[in-house]
PDB file of N, CA and C in Angstrom:
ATOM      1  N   UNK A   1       0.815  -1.195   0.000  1.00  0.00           N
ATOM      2  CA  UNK A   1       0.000   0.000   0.000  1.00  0.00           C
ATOM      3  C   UNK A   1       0.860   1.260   0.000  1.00  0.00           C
ATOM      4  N   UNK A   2       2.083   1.701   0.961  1.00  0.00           N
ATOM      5  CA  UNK A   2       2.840   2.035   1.176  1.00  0.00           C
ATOM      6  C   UNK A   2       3.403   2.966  -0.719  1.00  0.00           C
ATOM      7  N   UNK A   3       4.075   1.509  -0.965  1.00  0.00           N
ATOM      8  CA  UNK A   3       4.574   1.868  -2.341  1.00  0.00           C
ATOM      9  C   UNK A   3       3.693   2.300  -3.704  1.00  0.00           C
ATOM     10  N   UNK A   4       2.131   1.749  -3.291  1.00  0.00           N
ATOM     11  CA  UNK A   4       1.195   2.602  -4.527  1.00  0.00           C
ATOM     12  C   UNK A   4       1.130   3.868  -4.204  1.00  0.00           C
ATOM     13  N   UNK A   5       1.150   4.129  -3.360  1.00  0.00           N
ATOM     14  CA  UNK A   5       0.876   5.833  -2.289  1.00  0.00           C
ATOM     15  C   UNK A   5       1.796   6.403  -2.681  1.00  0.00           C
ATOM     16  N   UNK A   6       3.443   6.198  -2.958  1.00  0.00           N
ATOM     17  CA  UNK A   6       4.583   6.625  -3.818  1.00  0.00           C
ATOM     18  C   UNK A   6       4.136   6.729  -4.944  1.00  0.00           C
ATOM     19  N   UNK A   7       3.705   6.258  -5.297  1.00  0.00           N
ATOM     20  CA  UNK A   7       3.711   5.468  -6.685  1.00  0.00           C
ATOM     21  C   UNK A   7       2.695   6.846  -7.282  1.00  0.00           C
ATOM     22  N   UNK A   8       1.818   7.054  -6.335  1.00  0.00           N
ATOM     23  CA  UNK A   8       0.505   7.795  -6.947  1.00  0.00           C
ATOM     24  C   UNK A   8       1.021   9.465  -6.756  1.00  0.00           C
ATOM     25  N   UNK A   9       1.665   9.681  -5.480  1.00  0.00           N
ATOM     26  CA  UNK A   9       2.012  11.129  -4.891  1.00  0.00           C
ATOM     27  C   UNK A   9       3.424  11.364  -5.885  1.00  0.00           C
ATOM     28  N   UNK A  10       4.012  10.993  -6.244  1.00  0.00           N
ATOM     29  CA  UNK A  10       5.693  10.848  -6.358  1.00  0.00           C
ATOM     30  C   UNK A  10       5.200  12.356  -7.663  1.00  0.00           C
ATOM     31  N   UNK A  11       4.297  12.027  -8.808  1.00  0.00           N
ATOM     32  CA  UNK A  11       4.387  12.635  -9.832  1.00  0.00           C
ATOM     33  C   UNK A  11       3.595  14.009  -9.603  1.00  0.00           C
ATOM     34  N   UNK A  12       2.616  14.023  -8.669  1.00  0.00           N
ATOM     35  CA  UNK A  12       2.304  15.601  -8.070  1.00  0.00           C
ATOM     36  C   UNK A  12       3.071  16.197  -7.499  1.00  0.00           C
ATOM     37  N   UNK A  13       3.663  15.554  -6.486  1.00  0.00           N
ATOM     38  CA  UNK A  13       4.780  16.607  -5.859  1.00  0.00           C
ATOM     39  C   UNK A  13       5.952  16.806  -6.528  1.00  0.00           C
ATOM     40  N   UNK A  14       6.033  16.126  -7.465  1.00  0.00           N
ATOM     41  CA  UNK A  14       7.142  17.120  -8.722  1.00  0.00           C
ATOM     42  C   UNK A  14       6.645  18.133  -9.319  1.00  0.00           C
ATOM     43  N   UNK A  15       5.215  17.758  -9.857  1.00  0.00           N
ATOM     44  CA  UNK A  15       4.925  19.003 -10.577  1.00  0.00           C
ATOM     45  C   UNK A  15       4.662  20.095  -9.517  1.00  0.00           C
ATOM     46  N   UNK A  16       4.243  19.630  -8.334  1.00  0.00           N
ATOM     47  CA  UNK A  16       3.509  20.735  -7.457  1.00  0.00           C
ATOM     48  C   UNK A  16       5.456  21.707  -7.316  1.00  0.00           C
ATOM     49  N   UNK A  17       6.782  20.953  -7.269  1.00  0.00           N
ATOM     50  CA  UNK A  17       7.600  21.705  -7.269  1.00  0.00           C
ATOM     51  C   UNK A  17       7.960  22.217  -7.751  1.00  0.00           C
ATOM     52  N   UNK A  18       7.797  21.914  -9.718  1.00  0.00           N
ATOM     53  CA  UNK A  18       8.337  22.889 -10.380  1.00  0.00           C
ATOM     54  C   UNK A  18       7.433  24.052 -10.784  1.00  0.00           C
ATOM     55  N   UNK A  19       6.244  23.809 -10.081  1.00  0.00           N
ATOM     56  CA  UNK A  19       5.033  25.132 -10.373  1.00  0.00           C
ATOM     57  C   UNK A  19       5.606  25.797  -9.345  1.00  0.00           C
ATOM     58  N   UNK A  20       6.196  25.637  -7.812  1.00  0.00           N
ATOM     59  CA  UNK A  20       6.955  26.842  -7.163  1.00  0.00           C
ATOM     60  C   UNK A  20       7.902  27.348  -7.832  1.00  0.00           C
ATOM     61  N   UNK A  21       9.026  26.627  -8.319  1.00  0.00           N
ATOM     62  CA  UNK A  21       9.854  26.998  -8.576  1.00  0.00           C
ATOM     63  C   UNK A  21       9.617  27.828  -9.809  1.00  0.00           C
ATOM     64  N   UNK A  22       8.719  27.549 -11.303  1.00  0.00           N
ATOM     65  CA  UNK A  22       8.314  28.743 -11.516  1.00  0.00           C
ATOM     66  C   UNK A  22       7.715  29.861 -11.208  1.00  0.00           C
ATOM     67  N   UNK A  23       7.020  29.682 -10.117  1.00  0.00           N
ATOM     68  CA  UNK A  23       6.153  31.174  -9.359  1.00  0.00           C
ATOM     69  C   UNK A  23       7.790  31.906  -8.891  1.00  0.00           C
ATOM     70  N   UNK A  24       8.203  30.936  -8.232  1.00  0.00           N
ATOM     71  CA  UNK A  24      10.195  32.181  -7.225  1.00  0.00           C
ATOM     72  C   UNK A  24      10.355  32.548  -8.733  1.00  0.00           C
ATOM     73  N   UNK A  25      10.439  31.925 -10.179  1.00  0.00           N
ATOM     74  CA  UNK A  25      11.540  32.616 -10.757  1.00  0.00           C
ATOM     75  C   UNK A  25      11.120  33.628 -11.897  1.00  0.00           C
ATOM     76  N   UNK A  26       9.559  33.744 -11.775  1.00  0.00           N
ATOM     77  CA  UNK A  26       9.054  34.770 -12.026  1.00  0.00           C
ATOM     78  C   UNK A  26       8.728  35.778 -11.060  1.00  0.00           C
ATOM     79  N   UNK A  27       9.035  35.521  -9.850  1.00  0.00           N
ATOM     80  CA  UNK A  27       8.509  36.537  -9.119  1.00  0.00           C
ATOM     81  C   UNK A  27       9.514  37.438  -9.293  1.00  0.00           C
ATOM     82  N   UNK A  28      10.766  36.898  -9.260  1.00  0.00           N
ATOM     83  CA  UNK A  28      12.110  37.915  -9.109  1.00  0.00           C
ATOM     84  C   UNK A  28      12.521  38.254  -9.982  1.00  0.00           C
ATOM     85  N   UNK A  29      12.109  37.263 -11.770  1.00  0.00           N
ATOM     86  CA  UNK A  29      12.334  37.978 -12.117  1.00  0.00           C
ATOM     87  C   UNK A  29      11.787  39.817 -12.898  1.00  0.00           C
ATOM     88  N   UNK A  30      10.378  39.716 -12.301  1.00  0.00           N
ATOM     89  CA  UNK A  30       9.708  40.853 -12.420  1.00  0.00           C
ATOM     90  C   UNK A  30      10.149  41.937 -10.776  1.00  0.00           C
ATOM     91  N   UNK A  31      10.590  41.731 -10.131  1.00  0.00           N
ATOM     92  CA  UNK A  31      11.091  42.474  -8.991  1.00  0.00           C
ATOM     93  C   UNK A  31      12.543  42.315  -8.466  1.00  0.00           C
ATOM     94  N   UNK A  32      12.650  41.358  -8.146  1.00  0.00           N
ATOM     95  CA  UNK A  32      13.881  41.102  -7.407  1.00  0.00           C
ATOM     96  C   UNK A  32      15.406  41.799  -8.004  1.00  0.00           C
ATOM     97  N   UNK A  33      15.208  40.569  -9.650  1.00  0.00           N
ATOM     98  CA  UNK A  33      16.462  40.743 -10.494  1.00  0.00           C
ATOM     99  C   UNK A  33      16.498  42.574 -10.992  1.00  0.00           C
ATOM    100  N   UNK A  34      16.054  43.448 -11.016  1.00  0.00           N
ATOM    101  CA  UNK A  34      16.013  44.903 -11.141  1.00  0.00           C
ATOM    102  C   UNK A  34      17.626  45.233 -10.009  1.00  0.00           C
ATOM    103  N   UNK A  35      17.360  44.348  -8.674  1.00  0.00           N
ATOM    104  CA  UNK A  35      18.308  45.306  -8.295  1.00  0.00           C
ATOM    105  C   UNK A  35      19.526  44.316  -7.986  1.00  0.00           C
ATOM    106  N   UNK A  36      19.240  43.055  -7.698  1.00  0.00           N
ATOM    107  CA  UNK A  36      19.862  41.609  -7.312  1.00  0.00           C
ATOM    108  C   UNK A  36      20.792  41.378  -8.126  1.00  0.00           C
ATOM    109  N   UNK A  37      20.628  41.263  -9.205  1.00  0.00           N
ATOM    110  CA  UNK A  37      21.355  40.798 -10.350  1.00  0.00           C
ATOM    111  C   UNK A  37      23.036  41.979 -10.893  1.00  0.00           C
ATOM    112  N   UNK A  38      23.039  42.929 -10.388  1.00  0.00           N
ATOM    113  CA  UNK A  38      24.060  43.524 -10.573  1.00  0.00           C
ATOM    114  C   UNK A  38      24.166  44.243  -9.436  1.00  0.00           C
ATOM    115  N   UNK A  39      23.288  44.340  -8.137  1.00  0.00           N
ATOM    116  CA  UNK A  39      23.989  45.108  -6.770  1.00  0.00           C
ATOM    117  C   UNK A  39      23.738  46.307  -6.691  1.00  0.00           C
ATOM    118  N   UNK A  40      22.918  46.894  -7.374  1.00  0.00           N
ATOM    119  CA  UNK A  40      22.324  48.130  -7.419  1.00  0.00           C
ATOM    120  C   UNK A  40      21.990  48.545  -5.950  1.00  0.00           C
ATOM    121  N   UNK A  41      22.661  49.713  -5.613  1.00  0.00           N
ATOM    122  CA  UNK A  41      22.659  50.069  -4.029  1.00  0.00           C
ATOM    123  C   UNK A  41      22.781  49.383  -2.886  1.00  0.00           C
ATOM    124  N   UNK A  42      23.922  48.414  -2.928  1.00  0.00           N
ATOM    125  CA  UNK A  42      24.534  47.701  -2.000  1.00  0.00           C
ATOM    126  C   UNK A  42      23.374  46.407  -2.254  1.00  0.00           C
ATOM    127  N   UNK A  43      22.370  46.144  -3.170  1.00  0.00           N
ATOM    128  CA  UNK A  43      21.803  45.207  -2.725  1.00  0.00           C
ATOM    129  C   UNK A  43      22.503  43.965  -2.718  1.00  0.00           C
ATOM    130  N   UNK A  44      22.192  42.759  -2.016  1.00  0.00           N
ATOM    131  CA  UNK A  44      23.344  41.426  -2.030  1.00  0.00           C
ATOM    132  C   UNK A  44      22.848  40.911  -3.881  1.00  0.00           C
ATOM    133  N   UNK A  45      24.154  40.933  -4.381  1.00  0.00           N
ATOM    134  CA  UNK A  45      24.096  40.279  -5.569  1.00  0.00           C
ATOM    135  C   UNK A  45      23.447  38.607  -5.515  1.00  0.00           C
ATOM    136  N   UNK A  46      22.640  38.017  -6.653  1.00  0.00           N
ATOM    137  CA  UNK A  46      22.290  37.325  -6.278  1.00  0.00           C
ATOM    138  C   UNK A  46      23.156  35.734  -6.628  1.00  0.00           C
ATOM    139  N   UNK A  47      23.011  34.955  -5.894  1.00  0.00           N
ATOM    140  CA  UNK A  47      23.941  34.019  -6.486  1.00  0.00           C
ATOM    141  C   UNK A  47      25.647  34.257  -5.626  1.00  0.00           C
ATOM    142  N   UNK A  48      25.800  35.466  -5.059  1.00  0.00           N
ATOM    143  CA  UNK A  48      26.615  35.417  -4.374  1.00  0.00           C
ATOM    144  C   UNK A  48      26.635  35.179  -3.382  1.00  0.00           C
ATOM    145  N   UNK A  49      27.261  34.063  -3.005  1.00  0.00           N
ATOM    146  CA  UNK A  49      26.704  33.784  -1.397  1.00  0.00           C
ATOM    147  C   UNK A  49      27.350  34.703  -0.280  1.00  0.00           C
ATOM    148  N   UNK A  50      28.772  34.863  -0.393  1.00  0.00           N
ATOM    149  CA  UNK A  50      29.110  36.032   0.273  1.00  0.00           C
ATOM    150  C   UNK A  50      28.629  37.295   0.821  1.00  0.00           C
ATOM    151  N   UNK A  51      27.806  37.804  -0.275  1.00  0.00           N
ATOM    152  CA  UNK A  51      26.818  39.075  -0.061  1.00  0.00           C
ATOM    153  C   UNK A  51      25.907  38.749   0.829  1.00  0.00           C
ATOM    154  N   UNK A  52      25.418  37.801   1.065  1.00  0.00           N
ATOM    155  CA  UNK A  52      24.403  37.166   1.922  1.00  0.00           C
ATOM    156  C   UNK A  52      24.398  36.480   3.055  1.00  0.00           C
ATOM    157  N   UNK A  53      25.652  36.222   3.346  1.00  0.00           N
ATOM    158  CA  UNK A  53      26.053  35.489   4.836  1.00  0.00           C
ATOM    159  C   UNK A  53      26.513  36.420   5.591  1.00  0.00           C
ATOM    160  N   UNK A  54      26.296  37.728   5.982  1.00  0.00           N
ATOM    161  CA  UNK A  54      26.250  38.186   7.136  1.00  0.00           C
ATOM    162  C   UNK A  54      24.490  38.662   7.355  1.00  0.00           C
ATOM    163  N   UNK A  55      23.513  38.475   6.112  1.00  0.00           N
ATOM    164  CA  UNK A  55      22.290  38.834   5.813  1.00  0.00           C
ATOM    165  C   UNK A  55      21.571  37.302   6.734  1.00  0.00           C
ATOM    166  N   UNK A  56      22.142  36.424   6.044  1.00  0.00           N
ATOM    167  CA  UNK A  56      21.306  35.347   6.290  1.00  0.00           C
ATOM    168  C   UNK A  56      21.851  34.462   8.060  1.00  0.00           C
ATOM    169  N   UNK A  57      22.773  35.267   8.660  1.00  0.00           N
ATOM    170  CA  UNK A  57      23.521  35.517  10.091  1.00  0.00           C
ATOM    171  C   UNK A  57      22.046  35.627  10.784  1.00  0.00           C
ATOM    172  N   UNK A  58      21.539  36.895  10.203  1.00  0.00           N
ATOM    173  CA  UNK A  58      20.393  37.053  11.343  1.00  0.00           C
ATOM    174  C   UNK A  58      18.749  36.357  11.442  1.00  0.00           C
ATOM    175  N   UNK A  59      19.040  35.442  10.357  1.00  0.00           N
ATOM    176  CA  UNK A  59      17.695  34.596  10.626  1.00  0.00           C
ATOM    177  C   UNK A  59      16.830  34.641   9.617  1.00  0.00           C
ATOM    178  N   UNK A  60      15.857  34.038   8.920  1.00  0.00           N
ATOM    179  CA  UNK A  60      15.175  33.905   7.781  1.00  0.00           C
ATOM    180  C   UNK A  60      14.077  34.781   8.384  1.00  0.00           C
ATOM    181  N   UNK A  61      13.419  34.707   9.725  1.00  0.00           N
ATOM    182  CA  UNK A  61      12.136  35.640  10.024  1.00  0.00           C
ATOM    183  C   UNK A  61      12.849  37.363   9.823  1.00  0.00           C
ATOM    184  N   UNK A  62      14.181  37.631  10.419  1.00  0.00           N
ATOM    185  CA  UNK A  62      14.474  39.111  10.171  1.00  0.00           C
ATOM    186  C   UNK A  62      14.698  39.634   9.137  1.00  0.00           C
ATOM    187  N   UNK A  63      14.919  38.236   7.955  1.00  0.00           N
ATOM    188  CA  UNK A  63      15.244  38.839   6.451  1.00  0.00           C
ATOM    189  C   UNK A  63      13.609  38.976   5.721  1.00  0.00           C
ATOM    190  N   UNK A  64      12.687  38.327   6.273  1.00  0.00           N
ATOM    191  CA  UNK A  64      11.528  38.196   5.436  1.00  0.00           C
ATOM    192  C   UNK A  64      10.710  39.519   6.078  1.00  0.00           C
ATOM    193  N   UNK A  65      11.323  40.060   7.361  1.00  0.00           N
ATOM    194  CA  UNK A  65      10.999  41.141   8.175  1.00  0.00           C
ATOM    195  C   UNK A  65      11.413  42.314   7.275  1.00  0.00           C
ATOM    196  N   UNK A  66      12.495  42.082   6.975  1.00  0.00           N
ATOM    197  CA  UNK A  66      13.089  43.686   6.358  1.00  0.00           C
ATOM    198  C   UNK A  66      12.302  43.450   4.656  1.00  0.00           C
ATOM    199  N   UNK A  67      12.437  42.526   4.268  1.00  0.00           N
ATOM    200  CA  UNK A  67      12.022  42.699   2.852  1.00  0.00           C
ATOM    201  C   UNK A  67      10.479  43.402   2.638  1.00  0.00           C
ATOM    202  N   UNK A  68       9.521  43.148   3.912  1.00  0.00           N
ATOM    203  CA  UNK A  68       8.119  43.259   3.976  1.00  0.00           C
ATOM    204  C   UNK A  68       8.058  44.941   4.483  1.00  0.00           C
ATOM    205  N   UNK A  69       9.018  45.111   5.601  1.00  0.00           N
ATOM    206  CA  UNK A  69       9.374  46.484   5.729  1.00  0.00           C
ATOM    207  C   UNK A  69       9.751  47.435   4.841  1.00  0.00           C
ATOM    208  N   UNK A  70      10.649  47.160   3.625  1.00  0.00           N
ATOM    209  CA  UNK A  70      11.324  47.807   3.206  1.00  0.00           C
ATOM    210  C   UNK A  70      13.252  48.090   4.405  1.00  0.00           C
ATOM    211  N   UNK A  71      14.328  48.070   3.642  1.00  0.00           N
ATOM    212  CA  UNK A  71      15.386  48.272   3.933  1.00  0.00           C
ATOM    213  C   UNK A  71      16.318  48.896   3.320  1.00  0.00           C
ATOM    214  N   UNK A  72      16.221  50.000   4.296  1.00  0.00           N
ATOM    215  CA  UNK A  72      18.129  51.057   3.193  1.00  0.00           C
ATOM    216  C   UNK A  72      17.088  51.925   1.622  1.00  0.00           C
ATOM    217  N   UNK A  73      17.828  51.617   0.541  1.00  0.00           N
ATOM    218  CA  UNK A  73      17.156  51.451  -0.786  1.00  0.00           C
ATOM    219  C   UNK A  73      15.974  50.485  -1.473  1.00  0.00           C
ATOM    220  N   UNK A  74      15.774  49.511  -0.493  1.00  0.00           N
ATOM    221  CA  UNK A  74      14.944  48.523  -1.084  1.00  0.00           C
ATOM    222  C   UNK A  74      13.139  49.033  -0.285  1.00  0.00           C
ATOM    223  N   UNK A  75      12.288  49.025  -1.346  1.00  0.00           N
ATOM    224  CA  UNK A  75      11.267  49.496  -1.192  1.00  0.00           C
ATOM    225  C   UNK A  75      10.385  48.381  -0.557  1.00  0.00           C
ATOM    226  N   UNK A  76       9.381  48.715   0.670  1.00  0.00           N
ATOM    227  CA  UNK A  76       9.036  47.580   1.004  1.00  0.00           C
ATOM    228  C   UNK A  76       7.955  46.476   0.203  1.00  0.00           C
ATOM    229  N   UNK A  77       8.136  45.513   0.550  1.00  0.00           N
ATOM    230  CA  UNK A  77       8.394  44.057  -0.252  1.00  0.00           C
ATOM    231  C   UNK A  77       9.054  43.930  -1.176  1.00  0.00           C
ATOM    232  N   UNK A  78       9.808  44.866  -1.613  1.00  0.00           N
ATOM    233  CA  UNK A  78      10.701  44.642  -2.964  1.00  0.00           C
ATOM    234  C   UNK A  78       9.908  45.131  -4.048  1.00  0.00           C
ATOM    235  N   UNK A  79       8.706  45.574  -3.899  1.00  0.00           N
ATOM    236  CA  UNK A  79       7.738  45.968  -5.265  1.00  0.00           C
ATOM    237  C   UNK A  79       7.218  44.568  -5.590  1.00  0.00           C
ATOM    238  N   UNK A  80       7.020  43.938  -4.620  1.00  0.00           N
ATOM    239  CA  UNK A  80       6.499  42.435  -4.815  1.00  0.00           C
ATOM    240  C   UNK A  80       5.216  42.598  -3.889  1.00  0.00           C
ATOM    241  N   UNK A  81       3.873  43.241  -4.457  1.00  0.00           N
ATOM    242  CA  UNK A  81       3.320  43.457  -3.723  1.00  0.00           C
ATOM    243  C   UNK A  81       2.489  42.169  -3.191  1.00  0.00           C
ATOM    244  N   UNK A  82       2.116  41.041  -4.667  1.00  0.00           N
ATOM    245  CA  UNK A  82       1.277  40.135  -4.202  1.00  0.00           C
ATOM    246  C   UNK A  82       1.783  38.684  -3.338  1.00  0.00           C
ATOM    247  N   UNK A  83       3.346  39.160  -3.034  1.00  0.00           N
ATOM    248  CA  UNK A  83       3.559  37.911  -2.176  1.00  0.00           C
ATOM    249  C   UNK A  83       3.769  37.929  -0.718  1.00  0.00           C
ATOM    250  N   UNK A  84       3.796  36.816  -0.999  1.00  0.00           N
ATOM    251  CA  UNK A  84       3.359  36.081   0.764  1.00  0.00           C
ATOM    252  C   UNK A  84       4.780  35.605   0.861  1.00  0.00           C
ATOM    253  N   UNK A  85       4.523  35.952   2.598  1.00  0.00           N
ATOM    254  CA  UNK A  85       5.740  35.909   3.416  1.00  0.00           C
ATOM    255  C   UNK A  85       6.616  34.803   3.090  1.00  0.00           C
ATOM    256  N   UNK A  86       5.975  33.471   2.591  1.00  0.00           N
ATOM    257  CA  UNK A  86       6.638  32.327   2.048  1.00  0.00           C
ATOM    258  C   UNK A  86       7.294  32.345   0.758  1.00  0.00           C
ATOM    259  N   UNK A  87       6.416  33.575   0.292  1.00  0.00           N
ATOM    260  CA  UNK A  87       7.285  33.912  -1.402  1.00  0.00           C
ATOM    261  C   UNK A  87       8.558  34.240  -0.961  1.00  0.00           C
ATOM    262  N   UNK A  88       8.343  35.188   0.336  1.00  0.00           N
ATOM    263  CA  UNK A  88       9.636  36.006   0.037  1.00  0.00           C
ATOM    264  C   UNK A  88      10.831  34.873   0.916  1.00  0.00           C
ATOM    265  N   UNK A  89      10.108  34.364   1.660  1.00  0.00           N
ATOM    266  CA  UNK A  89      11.451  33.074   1.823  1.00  0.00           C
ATOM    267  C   UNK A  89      11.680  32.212   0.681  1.00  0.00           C
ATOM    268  N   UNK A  90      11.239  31.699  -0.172  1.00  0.00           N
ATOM    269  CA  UNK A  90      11.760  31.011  -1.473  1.00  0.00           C
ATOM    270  C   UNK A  90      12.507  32.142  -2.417  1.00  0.00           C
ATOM    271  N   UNK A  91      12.361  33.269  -2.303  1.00  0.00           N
ATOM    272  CA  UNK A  91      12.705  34.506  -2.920  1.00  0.00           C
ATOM    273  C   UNK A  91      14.246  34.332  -2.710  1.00  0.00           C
ATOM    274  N   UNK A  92      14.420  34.745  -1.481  1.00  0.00           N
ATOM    275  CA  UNK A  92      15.894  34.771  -0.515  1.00  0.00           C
ATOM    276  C   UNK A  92      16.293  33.544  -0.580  1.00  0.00           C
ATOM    277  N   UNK A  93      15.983  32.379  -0.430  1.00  0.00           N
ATOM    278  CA  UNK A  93      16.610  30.822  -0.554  1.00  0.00           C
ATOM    279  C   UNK A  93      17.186  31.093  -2.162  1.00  0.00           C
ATOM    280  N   UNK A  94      16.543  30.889  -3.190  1.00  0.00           N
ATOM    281  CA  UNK A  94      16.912  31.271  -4.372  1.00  0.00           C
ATOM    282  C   UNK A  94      17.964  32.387  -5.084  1.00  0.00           C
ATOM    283  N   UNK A  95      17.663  33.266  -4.412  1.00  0.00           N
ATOM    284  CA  UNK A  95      18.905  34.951  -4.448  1.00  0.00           C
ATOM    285  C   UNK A  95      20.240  34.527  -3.666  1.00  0.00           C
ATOM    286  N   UNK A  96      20.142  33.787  -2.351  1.00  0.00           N
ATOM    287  CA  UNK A  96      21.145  33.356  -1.819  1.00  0.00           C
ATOM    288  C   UNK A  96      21.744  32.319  -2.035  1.00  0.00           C
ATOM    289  N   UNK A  97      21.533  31.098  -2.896  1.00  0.00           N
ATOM    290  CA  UNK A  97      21.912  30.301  -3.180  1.00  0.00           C
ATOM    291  C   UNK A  97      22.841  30.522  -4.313  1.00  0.00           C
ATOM    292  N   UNK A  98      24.357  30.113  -3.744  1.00  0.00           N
ATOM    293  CA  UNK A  98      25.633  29.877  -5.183  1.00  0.00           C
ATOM    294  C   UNK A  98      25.483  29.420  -5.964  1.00  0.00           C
ATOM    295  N   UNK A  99      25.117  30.103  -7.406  1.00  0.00           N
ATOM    296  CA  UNK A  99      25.019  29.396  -8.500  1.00  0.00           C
ATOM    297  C   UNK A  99      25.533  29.071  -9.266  1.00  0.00           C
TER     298      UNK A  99
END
């Protein structure tokens, strides 16, 4: 029973992942990549992990805090108005991750 239950879930929760993973990589790239992608006003470049490990030091709730706030130059949510707090953690997992 076990293994039909694999058998049956295995192929939704792929697709159910790559439908996130297209929602993160349209989200940023209609907001995010504007300032991410080349560092526009100190923002952490994305893909650099360096830029982001004294960011990601203080915790995923204080980074999803400042992004919703607004921080420095960055306008709050990033001009990402329709996402949710979970966007903006797949947002930052994705921007911070070495690519």
């Amino acid at each position: 029973m076990k293994k039909l239950l694999l058998v049956v879930l295995l192929p939704f929760v792929a697709v159910m992942a790559q439908a996130s993973e297209q929602a993160v990589s349209k989200y940023y790239a209609k907001t995010c990549a504007i300032c991410h992608t080349s560092g526009v006003a100190n923002a952490p470049k994305t893909g650099v992990a360096s830029d982001w490990a004294p960011r990601l030091e203080k915790g995923m709730d204080a980074m999803v805090h400042s992004v919703q706030n607004g921080l420095n130059a960055m306008p709050p949510k990033g001009m990402c108005m329709s996402c949710s707090a979970d966007d903006f953690k797949a947002l930052i997992e994705y921007m911070s991750s070495a690519k």
